[in-house]
N, C-alpha and C. Protein backbone atom coordinates (compact mmCIF):
# COMPACT_ATOMS: atom_id res chain seq x y z
N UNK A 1 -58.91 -25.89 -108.57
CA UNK A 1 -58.54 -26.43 -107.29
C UNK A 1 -57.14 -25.94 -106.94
N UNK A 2 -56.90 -25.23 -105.90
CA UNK A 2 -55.67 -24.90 -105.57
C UNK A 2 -54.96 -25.72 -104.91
N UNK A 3 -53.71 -26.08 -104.89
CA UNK A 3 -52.70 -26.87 -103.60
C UNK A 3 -53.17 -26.51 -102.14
N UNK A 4 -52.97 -27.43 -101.32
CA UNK A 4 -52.76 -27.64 -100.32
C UNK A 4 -51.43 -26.93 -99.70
N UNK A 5 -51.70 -26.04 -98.76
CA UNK A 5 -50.31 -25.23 -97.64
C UNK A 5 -49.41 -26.14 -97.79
N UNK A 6 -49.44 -27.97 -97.60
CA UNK A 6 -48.08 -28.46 -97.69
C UNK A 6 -47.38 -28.77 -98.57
N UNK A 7 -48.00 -28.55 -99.74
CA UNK A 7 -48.04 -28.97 -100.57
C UNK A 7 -47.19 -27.91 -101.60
N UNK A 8 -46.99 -26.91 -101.04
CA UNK A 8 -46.40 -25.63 -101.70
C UNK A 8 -45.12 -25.63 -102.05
N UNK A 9 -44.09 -25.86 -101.07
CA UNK A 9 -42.68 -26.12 -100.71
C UNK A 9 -42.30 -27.49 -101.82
N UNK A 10 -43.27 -28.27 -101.65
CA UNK A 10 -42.92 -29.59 -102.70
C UNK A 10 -42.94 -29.04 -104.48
N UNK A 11 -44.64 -28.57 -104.25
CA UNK A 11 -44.84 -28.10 -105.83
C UNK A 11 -43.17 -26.97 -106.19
N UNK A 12 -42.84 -26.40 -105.33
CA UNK A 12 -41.73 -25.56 -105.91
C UNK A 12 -40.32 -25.94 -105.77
N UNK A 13 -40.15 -26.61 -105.19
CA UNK A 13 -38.86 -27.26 -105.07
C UNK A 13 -39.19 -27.96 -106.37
N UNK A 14 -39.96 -28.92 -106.75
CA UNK A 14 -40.50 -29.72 -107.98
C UNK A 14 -40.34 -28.61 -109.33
N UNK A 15 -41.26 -27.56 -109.37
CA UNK A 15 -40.51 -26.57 -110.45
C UNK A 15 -39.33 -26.53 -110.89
N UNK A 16 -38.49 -25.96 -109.47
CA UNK A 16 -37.30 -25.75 -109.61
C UNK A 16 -36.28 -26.87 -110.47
N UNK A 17 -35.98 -28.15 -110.52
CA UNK A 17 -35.54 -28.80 -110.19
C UNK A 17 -36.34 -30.05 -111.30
N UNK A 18 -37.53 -29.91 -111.69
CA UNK A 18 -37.99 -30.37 -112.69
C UNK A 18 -37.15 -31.30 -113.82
N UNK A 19 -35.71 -30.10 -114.69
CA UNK A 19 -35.03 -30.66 -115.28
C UNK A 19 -34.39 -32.10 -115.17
N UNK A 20 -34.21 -32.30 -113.97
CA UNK A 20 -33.86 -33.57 -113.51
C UNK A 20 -34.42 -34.90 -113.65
N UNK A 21 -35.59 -34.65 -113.42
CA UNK A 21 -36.42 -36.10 -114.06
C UNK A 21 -36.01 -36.32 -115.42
N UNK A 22 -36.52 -34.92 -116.47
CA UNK A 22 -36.34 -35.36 -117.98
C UNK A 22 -35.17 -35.76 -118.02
N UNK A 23 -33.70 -35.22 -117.79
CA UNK A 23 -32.43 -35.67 -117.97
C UNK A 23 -32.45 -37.01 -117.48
N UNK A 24 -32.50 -37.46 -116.55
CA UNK A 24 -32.96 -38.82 -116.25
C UNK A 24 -33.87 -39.90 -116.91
N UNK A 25 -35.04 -39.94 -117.52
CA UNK A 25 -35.99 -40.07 -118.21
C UNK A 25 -35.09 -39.91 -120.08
N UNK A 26 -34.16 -39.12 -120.16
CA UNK A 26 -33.48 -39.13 -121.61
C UNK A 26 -32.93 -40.01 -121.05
N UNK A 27 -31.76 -40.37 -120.30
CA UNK A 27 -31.07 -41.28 -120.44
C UNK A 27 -31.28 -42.72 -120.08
N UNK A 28 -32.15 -42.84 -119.79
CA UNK A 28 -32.71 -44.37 -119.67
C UNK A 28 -33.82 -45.04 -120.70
N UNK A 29 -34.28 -43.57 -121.18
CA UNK A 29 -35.83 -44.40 -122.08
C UNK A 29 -35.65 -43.67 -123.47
N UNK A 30 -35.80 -44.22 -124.32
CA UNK A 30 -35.34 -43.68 -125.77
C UNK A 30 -36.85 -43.31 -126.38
N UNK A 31 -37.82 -44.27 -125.83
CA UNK A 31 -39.15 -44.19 -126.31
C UNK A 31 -39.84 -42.92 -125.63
N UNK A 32 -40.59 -42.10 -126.49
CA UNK A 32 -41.24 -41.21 -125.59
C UNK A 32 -42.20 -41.40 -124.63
N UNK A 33 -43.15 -42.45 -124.73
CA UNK A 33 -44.20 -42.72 -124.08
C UNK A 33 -43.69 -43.15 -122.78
N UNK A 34 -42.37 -44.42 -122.81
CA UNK A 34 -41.79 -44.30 -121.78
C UNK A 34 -41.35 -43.29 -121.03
N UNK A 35 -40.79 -42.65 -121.45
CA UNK A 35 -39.97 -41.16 -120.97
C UNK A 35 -41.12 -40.88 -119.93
N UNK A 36 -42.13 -40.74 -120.34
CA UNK A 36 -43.62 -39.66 -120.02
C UNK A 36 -43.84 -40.29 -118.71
N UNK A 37 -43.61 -42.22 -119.14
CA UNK A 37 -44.14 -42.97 -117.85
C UNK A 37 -43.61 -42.81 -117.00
N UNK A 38 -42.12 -42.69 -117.48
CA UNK A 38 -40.33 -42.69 -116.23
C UNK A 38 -40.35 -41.41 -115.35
N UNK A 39 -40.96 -40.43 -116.59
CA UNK A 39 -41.00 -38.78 -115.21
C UNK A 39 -42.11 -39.08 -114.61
N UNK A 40 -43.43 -39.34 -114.74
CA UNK A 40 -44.61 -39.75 -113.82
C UNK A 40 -44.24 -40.36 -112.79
N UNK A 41 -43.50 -41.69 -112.76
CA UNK A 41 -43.35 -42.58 -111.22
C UNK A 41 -42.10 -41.90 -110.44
N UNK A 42 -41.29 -41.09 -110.88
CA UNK A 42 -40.01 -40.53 -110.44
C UNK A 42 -40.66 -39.32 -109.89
N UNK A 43 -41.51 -38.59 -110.63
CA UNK A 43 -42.18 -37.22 -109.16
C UNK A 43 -43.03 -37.95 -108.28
N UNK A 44 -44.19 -38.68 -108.79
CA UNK A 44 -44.81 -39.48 -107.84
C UNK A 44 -43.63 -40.30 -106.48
N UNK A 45 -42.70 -40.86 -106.85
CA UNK A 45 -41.93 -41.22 -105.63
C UNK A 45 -41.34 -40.09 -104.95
N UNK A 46 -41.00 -39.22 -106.02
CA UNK A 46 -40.02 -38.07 -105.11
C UNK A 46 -41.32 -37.02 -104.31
N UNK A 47 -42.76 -37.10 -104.42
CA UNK A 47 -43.55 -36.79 -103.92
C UNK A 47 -43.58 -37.50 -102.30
N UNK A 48 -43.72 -38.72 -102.89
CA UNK A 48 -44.33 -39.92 -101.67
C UNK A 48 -43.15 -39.81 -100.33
N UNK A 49 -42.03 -39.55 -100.77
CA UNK A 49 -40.62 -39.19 -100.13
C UNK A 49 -40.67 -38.07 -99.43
N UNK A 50 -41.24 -36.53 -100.06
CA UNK A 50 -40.96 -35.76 -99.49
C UNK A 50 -41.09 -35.21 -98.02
N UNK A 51 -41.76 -35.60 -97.50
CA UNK A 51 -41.82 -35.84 -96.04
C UNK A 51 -40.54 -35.84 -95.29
N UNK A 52 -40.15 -37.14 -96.00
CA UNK A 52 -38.19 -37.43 -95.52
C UNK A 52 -37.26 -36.51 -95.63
N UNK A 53 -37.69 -35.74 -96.46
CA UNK A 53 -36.62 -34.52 -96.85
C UNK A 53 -36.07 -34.20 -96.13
N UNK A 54 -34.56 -34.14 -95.28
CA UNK A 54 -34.25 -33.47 -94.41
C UNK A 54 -33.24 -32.18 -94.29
N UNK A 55 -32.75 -32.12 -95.43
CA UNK A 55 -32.72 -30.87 -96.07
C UNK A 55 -30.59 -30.90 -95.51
N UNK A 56 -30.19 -32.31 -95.19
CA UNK A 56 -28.93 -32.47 -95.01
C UNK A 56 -28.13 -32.68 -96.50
N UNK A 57 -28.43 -32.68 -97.62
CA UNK A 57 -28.27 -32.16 -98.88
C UNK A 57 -29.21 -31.52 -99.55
N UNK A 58 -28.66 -30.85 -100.71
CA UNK A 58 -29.63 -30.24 -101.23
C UNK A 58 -30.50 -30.88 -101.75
N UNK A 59 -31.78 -30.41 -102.44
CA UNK A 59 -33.10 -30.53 -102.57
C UNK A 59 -32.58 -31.07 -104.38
N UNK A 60 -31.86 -30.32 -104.92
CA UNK A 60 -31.00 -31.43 -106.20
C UNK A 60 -30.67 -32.42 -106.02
N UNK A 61 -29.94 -32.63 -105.52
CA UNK A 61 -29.24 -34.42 -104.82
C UNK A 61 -29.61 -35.14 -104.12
N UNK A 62 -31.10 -35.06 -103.51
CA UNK A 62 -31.53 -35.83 -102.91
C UNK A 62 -32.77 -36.42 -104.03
N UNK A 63 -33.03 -35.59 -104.87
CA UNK A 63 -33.96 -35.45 -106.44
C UNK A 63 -33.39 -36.26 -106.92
N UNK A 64 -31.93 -36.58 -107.68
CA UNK A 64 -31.66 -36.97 -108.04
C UNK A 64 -31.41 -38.46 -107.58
N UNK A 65 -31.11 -38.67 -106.55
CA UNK A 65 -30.44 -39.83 -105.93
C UNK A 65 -32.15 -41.18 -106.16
N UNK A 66 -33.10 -40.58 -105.92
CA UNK A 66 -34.58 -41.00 -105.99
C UNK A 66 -35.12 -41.04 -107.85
N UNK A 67 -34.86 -40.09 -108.65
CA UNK A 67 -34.71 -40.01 -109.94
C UNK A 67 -33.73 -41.31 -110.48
N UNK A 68 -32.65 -41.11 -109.82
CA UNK A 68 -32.28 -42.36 -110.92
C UNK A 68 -32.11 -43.77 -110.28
N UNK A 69 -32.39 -44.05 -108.83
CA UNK A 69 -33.04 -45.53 -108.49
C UNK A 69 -34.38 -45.78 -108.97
N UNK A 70 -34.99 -44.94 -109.07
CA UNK A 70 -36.33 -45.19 -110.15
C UNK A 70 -35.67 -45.56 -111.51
N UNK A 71 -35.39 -44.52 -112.42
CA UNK A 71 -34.85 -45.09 -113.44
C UNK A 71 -33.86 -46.43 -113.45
N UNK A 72 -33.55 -46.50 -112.80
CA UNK A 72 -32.54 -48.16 -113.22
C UNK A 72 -33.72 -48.87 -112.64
N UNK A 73 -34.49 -49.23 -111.76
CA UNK A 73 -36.08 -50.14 -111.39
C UNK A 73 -36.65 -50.34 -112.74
N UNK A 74 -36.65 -49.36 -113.13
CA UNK A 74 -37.85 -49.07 -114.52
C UNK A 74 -37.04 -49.54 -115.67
N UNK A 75 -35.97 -49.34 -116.03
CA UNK A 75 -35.11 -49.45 -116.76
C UNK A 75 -34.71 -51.39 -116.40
N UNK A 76 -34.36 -51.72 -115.50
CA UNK A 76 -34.53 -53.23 -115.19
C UNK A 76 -35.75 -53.88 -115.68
N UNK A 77 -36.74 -53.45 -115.48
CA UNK A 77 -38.30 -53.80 -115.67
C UNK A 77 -38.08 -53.88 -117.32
N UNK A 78 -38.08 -52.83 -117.98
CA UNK A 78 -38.24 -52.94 -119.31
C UNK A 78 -37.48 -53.59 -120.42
N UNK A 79 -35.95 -54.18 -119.64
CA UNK A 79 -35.09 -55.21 -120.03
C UNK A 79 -35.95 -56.73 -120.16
N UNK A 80 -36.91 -56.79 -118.72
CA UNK A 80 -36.99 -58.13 -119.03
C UNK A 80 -37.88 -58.33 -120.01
N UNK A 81 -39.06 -57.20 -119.73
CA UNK A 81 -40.39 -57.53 -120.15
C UNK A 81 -39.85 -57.18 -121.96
N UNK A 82 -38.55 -56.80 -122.32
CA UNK A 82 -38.30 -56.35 -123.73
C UNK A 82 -37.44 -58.34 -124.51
N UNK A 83 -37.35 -58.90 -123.08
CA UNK A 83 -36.54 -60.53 -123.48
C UNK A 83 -37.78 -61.21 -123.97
N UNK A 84 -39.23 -60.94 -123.77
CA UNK A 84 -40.46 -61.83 -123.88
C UNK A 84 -40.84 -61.26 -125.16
N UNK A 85 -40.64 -59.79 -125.67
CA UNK A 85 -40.79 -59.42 -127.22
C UNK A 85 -40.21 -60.64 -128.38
N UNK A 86 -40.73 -60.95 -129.18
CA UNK A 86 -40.27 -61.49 -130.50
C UNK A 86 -39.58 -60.72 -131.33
N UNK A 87 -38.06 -61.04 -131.78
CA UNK A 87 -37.60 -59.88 -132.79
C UNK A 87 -38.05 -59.37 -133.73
N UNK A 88 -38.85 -59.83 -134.34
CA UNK A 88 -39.61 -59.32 -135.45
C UNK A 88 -40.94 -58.26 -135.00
N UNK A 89 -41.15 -57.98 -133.71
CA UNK A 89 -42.39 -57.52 -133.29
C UNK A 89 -41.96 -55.77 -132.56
N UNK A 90 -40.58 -55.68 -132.70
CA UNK A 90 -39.64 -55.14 -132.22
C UNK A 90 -40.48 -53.83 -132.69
N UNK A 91 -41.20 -53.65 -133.68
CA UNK A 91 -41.45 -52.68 -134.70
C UNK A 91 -42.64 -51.85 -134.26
N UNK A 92 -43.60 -52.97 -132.93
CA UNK A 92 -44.50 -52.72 -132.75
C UNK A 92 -44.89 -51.67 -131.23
N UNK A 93 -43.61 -51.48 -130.98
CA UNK A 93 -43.37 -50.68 -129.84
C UNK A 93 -42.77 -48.92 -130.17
N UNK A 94 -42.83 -49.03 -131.61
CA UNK A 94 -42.49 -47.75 -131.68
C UNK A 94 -43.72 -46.86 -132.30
N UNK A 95 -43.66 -45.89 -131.02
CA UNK A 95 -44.45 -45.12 -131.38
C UNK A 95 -43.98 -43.31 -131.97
N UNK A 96 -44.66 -42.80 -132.91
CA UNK A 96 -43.52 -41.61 -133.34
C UNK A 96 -44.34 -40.66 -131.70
N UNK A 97 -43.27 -39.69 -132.03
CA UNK A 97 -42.99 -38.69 -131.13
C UNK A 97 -43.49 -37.43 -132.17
N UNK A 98 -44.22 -36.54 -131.98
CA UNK A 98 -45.06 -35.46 -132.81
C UNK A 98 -43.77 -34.16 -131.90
N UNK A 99 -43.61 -34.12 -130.77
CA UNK A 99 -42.96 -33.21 -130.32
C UNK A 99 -41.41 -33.31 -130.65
N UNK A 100 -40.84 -34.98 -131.61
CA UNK A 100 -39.20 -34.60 -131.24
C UNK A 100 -38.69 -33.86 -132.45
N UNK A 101 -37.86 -33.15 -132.29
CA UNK A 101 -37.23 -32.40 -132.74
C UNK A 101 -36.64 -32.81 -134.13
N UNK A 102 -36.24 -34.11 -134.41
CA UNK A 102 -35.71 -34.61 -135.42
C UNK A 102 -34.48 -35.40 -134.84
N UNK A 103 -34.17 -35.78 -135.85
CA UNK A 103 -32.74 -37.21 -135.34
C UNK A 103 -31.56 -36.29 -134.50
N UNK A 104 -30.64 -36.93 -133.77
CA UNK A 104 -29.64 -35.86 -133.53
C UNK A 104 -28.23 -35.86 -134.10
N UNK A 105 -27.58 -35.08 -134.44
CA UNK A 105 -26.66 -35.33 -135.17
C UNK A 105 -25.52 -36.44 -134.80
N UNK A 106 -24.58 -36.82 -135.47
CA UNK A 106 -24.04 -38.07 -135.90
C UNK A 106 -23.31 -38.22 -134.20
N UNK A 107 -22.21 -37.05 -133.71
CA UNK A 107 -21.72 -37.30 -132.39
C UNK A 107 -22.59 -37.15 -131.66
N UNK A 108 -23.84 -36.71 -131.01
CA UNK A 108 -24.99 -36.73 -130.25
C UNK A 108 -25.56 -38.75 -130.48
N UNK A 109 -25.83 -38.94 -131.52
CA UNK A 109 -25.98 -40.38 -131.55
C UNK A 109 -25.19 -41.29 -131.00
N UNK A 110 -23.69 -41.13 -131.38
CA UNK A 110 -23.15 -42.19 -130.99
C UNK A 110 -22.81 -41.83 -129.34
N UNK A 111 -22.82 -40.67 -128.95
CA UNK A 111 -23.29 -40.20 -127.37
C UNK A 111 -24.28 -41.20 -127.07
N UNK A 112 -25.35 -41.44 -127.15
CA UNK A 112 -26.44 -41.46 -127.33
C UNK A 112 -25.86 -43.49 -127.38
N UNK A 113 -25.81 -44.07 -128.24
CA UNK A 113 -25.27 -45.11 -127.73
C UNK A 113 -24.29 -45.70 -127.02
N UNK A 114 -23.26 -45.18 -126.88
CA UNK A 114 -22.33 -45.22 -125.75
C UNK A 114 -22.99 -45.19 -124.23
N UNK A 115 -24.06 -44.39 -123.90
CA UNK A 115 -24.52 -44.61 -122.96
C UNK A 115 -25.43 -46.00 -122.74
N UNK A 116 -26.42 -45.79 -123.40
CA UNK A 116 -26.95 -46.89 -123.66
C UNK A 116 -26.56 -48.39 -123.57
N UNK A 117 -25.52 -48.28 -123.96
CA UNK A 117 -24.73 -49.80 -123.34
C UNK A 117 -23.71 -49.71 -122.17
N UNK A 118 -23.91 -48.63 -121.06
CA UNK A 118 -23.47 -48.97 -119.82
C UNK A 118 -23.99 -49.32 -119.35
N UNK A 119 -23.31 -49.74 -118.24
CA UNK A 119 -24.22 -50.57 -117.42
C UNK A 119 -25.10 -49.23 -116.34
N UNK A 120 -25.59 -49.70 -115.48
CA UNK A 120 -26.62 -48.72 -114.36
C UNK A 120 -25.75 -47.75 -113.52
N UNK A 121 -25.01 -47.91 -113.19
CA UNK A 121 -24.12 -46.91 -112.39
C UNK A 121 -23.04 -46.24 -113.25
N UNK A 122 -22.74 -46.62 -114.24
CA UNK A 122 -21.48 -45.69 -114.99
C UNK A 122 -22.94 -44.72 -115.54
N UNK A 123 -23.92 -45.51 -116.19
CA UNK A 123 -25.04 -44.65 -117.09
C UNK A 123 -25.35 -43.31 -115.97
N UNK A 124 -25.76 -43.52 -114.68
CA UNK A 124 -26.26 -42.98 -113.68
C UNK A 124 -24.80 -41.85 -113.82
N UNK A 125 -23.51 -42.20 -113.53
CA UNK A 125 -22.72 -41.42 -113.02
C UNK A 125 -22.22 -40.56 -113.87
N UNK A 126 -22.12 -40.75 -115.38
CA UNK A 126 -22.08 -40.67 -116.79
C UNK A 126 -22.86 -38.93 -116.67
N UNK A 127 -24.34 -39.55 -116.29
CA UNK A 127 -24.95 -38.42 -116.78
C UNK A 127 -25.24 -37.34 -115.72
N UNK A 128 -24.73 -37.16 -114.57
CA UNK A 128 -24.38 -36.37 -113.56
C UNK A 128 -23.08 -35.75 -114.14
N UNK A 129 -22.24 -36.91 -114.12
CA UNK A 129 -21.21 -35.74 -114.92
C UNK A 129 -21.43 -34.78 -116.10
N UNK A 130 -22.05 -34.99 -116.94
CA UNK A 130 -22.47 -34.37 -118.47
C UNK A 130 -23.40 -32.98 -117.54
N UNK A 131 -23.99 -33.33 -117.09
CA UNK A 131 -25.43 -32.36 -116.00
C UNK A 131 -24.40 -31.66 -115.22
N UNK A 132 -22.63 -31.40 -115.36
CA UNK A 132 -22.11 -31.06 -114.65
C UNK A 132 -21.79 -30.52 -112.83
N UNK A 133 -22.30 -31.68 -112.09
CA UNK A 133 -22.09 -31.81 -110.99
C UNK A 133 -21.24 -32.61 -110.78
N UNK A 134 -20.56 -31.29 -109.49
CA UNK A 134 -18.98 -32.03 -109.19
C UNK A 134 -18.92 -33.12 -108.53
N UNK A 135 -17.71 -33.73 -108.74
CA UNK A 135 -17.73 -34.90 -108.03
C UNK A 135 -17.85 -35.16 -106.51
N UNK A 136 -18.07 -34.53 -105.58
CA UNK A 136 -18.41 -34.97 -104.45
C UNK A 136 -19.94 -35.08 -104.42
N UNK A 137 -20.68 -33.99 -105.36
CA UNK A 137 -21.70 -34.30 -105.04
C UNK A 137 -22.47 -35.89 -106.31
N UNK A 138 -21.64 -35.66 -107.17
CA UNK A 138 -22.17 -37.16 -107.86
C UNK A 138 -21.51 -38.34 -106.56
N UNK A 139 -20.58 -38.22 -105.92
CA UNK A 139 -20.35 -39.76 -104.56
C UNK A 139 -21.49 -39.41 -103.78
N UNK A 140 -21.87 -38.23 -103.48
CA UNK A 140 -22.97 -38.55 -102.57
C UNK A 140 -24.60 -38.36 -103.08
N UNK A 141 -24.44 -38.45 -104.38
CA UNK A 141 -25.85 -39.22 -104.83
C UNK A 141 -26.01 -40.40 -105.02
N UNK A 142 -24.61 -41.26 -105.72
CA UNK A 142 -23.98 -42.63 -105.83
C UNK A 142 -23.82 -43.07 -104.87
N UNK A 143 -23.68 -42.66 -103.59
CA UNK A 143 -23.23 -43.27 -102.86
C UNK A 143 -21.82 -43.98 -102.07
N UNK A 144 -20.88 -43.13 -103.32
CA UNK A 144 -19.39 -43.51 -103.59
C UNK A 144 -18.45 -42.33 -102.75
N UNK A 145 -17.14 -42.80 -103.06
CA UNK A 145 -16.21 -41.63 -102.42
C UNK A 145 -15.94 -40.86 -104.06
N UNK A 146 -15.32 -40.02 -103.47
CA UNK A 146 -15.16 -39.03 -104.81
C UNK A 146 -14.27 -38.98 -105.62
N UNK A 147 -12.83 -39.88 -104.75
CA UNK A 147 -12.23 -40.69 -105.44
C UNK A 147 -12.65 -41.64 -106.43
N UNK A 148 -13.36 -42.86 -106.15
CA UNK A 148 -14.31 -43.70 -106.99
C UNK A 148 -14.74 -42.84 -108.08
N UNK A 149 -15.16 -42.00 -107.54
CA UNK A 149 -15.91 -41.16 -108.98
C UNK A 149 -15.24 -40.58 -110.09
N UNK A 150 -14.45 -39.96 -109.38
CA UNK A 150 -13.16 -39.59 -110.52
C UNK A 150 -12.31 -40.48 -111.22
N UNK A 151 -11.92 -41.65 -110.75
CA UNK A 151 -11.74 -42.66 -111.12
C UNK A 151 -12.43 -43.32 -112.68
N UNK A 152 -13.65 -43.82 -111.90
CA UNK A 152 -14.53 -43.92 -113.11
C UNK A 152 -14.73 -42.89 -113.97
N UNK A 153 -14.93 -41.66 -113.73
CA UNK A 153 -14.89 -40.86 -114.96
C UNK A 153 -13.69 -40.92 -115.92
N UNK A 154 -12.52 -40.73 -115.12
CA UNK A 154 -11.70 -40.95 -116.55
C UNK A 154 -11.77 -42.31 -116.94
N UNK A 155 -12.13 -43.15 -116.52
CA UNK A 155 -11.74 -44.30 -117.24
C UNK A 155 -13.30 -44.52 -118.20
N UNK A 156 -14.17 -43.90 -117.85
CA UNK A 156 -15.59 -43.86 -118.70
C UNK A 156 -15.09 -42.93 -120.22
N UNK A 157 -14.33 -41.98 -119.85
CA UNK A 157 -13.86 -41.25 -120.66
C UNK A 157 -13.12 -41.70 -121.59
N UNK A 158 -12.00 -42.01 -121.29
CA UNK A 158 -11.11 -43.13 -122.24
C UNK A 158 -11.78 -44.05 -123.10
N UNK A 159 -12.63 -44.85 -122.18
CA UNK A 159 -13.09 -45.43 -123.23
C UNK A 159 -14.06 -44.90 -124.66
N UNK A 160 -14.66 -44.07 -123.79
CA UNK A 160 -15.72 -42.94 -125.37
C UNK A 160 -14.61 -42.39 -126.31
N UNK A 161 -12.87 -42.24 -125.57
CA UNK A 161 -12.22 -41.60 -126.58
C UNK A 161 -12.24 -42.56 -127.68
N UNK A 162 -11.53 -44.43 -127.03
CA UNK A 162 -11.12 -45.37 -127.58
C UNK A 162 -12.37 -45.34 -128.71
N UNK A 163 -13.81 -45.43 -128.09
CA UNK A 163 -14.23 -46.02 -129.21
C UNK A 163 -14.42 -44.94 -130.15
N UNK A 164 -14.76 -43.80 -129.66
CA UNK A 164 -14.60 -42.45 -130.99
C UNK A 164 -13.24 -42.56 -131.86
N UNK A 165 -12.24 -43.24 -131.53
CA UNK A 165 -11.63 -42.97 -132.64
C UNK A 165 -11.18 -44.23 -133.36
N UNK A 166 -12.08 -45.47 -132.67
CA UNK A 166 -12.39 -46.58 -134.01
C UNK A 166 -13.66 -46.51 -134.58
N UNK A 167 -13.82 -45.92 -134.50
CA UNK A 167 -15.61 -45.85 -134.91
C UNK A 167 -16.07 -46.24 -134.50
N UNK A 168 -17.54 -45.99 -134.47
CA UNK A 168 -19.03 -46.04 -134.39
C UNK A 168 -19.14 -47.98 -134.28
N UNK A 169 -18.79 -48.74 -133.30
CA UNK A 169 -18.88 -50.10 -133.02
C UNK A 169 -19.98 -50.55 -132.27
N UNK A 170 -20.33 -49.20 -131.58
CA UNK A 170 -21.53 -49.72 -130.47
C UNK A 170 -22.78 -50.16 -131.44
């Protein structure tokens, strides 16, 4: 079955630009199965959207801006429905991953939790910065001035220094 004529411009902008879900999808879902679920409803919306496209930012930043209000939705969702788990049952949600690569090394981990315990918008702004986009265009995926953004970055920063050099607390 081939695409649909309108359908062309989406499927390739979607190629292009792909990376973005998974980077998104890493930083919110640790579980793979989640991950799988988090990129599924994040093209499906950025599908259902495309229509809107109006092409007054790029086809990245408007990806993104839809990528990670999905992820914090989904990411909210799986907070609560993770408060109704029993601690001891904690065990029963992990499923292995046949494709991951293996553990990541010791500063990748504590990367790796440092994010994890921000909150939704440093996490969101966090990982635009790392994905190295400049700061005007992380305020206008955020929604912020670019001041704000820079702002928070160093002070997101400082703190990963603070806790890198008391250790591993998270």
């Amino acid at each position: 079955m081939t695409p649909d004529a309108d359908h062309d411009p989406f499927l390739a902008q979607l190629e292009a630009n792909q990376g973005i879900l998974y980077k998104v999808a890493n930083a919110y879902c640790r579980d793979p199965e989640d991950r799988r679920d988090l990129v599924q409803d994040m093209t499906i919306q950025v599908w259902r959207s495309f229509e809107r496209f109006d092409g007054r930012c790029k086809f990245s930043t408007w990806m993104y801006r839809i990528a990670l209000n999905v992820a914090i939705s989904f990411h909210r969702s799986e907070q609560a429905r993770s408060r109704h788990l029993h601690h001891g049952e904690d065990h029963l949600m992990d499923v292995p991953d046949l494709t991951d690569p293996g553990p990541p090394s010791e500063d990748l981990a504590f990367l790796y939790r440092f994010i994890d315990d921000l909150p939704d918008l440093d996490k969101a702004l966090l990982l635009l910065y790392l994905d190295d986009r400049s700061h005007s265009e992380i305020a206008d995926i955020l929604g912020l001035t670019a001041t704000h953004v820079s702002t928070k970055i160093g002070r997101l920063k400082q703190r990963l220094r603070d806790q890198a050099a008391t250790g591993p607390s998270l």
